[in-house]
C-alpha atoms as a PDB file:
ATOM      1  CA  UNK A   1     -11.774  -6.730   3.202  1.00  0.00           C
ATOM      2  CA  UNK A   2     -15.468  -6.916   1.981  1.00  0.00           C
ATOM      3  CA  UNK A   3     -15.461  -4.726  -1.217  1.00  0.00           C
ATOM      4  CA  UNK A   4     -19.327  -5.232  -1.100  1.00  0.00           C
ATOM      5  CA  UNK A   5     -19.192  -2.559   2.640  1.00  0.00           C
ATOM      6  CA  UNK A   6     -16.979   0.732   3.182  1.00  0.00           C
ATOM      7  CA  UNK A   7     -17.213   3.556   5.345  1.00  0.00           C
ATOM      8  CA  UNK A   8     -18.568   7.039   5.144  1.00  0.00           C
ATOM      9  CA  UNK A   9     -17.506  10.000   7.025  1.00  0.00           C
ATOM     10  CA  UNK A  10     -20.864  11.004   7.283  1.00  0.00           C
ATOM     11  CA  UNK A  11     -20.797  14.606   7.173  1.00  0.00           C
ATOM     12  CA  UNK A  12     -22.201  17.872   5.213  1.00  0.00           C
ATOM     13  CA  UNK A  13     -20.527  17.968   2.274  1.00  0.00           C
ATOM     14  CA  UNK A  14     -16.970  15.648   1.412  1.00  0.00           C
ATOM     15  CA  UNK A  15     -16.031  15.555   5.227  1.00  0.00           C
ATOM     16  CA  UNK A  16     -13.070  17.564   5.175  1.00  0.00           C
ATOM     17  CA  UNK A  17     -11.352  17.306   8.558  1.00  0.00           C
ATOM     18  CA  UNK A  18     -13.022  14.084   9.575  1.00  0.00           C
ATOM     19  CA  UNK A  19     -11.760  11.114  10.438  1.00  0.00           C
ATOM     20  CA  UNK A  20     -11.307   7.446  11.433  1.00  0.00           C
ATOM     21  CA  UNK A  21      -9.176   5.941  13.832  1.00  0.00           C
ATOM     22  CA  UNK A  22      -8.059   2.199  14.177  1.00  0.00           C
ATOM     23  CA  UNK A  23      -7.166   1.089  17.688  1.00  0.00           C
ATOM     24  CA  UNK A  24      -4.184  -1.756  17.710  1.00  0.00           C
ATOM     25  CA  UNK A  25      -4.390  -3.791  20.540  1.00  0.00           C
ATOM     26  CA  UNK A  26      -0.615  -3.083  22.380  1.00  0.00           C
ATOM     27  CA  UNK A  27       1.953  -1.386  20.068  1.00  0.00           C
ATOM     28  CA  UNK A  28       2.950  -2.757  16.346  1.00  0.00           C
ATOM     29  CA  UNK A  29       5.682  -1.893  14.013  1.00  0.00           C
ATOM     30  CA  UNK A  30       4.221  -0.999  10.827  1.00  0.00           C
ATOM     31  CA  UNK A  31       6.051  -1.246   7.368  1.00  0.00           C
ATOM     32  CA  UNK A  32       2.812  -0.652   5.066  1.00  0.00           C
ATOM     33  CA  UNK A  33      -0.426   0.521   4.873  1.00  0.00           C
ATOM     34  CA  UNK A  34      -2.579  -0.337   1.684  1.00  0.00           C
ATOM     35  CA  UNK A  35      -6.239   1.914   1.348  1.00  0.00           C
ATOM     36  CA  UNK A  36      -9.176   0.338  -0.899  1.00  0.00           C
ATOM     37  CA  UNK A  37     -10.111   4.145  -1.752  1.00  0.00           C
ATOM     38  CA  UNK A  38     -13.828   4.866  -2.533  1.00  0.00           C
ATOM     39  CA  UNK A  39     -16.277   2.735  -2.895  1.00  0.00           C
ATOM     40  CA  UNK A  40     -15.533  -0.997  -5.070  1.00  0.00           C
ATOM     41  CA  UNK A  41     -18.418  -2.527  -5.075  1.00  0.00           C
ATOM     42  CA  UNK A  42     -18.368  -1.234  -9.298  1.00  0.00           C
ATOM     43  CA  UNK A  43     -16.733   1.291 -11.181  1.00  0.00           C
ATOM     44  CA  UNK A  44     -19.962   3.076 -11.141  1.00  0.00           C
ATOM     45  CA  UNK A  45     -20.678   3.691  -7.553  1.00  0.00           C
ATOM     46  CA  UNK A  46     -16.564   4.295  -7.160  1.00  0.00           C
ATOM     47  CA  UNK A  47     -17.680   7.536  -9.796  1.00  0.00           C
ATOM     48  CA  UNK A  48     -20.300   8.402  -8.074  1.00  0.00           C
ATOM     49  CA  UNK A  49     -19.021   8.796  -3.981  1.00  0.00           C
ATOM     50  CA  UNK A  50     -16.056  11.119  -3.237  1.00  0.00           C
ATOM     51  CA  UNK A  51     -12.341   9.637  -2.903  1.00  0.00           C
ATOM     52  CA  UNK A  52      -9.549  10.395  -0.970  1.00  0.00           C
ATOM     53  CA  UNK A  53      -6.842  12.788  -2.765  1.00  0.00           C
ATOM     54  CA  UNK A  54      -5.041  14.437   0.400  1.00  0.00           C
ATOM     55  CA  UNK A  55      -5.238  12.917   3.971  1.00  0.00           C
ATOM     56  CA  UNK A  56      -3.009  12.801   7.183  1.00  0.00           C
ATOM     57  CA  UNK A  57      -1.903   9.548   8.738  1.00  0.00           C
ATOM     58  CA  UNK A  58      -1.568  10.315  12.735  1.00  0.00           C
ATOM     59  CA  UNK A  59       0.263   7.104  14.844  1.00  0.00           C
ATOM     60  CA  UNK A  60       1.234   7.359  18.581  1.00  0.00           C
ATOM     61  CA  UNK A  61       3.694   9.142  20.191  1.00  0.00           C
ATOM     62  CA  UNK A  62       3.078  12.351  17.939  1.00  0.00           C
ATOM     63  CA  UNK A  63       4.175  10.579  14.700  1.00  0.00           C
ATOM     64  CA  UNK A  64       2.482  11.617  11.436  1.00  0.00           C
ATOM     65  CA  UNK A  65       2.747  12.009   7.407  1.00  0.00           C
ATOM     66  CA  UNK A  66       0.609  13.860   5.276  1.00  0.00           C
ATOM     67  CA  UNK A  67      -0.128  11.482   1.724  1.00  0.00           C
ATOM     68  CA  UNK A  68      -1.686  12.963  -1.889  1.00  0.00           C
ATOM     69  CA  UNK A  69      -2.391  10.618  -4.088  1.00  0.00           C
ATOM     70  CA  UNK A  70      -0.503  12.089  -7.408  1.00  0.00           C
ATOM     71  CA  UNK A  71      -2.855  10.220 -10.059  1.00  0.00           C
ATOM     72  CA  UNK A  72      -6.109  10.606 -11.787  1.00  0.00           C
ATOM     73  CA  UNK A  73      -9.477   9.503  -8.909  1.00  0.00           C
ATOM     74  CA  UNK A  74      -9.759   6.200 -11.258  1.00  0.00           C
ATOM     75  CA  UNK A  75      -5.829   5.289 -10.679  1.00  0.00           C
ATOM     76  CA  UNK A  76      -6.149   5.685  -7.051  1.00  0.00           C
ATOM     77  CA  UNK A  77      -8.324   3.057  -6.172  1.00  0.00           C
ATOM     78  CA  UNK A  78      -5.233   1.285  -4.109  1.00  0.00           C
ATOM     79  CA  UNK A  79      -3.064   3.616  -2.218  1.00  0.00           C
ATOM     80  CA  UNK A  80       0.070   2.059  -0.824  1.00  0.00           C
ATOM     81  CA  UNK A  81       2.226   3.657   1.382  1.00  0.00           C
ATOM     82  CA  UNK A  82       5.810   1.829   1.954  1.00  0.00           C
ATOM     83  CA  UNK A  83       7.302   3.529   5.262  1.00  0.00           C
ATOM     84  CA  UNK A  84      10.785   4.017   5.014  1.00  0.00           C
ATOM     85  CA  UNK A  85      11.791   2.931   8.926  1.00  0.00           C
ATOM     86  CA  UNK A  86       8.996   0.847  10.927  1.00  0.00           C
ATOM     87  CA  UNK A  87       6.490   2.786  12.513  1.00  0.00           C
ATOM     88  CA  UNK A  88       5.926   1.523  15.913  1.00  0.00           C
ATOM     89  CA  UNK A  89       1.835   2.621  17.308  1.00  0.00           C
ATOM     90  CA  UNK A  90      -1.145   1.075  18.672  1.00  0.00           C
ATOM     91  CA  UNK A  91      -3.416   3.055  16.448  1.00  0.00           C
ATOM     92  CA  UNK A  92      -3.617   4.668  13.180  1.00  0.00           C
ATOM     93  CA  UNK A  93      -6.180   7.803  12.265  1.00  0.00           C
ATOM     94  CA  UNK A  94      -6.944   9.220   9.372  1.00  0.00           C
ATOM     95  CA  UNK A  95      -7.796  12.409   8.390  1.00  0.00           C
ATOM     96  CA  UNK A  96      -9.624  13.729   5.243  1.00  0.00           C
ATOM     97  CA  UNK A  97      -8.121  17.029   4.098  1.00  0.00           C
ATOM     98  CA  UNK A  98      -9.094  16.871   0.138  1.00  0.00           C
ATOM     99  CA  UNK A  99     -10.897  14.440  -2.068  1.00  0.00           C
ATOM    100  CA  UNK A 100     -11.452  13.645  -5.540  1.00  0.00           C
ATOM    101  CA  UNK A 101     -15.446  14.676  -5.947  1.00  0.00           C
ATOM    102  CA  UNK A 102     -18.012  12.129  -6.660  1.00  0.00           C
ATOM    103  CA  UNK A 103     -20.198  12.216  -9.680  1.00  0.00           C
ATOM    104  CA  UNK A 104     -23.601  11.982  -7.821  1.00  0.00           C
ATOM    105  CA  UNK A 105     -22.791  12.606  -4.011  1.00  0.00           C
ATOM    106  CA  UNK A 106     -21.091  14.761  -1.865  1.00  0.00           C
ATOM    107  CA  UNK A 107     -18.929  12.233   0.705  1.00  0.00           C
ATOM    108  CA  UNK A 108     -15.942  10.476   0.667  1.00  0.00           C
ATOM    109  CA  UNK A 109     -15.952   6.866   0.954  1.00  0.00           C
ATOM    110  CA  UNK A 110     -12.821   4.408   1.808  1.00  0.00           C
ATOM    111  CA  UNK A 111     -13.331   0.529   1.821  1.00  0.00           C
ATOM    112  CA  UNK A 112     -10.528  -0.908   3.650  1.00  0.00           C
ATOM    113  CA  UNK A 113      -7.380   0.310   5.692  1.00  0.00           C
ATOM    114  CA  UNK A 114      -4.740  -2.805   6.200  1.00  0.00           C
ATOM    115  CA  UNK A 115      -1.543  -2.068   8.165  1.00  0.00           C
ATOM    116  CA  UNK A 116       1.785  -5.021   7.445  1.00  0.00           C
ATOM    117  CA  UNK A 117       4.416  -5.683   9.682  1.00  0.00           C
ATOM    118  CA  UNK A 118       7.064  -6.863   7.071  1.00  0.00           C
ATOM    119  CA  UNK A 119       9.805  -7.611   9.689  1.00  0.00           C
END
């Protein structure tokens, strides 16, 4: 929630196949998930790091979706993702499998990850 901090994955090149994982503590039934893509501290440093374009969304008990983001790398800065039945899990990982390219560096950078319960 801090625009001014986000998370790298760290590796050679844009991280393809990497990943971060959120542990929930007991299960939750989740309606939503909004991702600050990139970095947001300014337009600038959003050009310059790698964003997400194509990434897997793992939950428990073997539940998944796969998510591209089908506009331009400046039009995904929000991602929302509306489930169409609750999704009940204790954690949520996700996993980079294509990016929009940064200007200047080779990584992929996400700010936040926030999960609603709408019912």
């Amino acid at each position: 929630k801090d625009p001014q901090t986000a998370w790298s994955e760290g590796a050679e090149g844009y991280g393809i196949n990497e990943w971060i994982q959120i542990e929930r503590d007991g299960s939750t039934d989740l309606s939503e998930i909004i991702i600050s893509n990139g970095i947001q501290q300014s337009l600038q440093i959003f050009d310059n790091n790698g964003s997400l374009k194509r990434f897997k969304l793992d939950f428990s008990e073997d539940q998944y979706i796969y998510y591209e983001v089908d506009e331009d790398k400046t039009a995904s800065k929000h991602i929302r993702i509306i489930f169409d039945r609750p999704i009940s899990t204790n954690f949520i990982r996700l996993t980079i499998l294509d990016v929009f390219e940064g200007s200047k560096y080779e990584d992929t950078c996400l700010t936040d990850i926030v999960a609603y319960n709408k019912g």
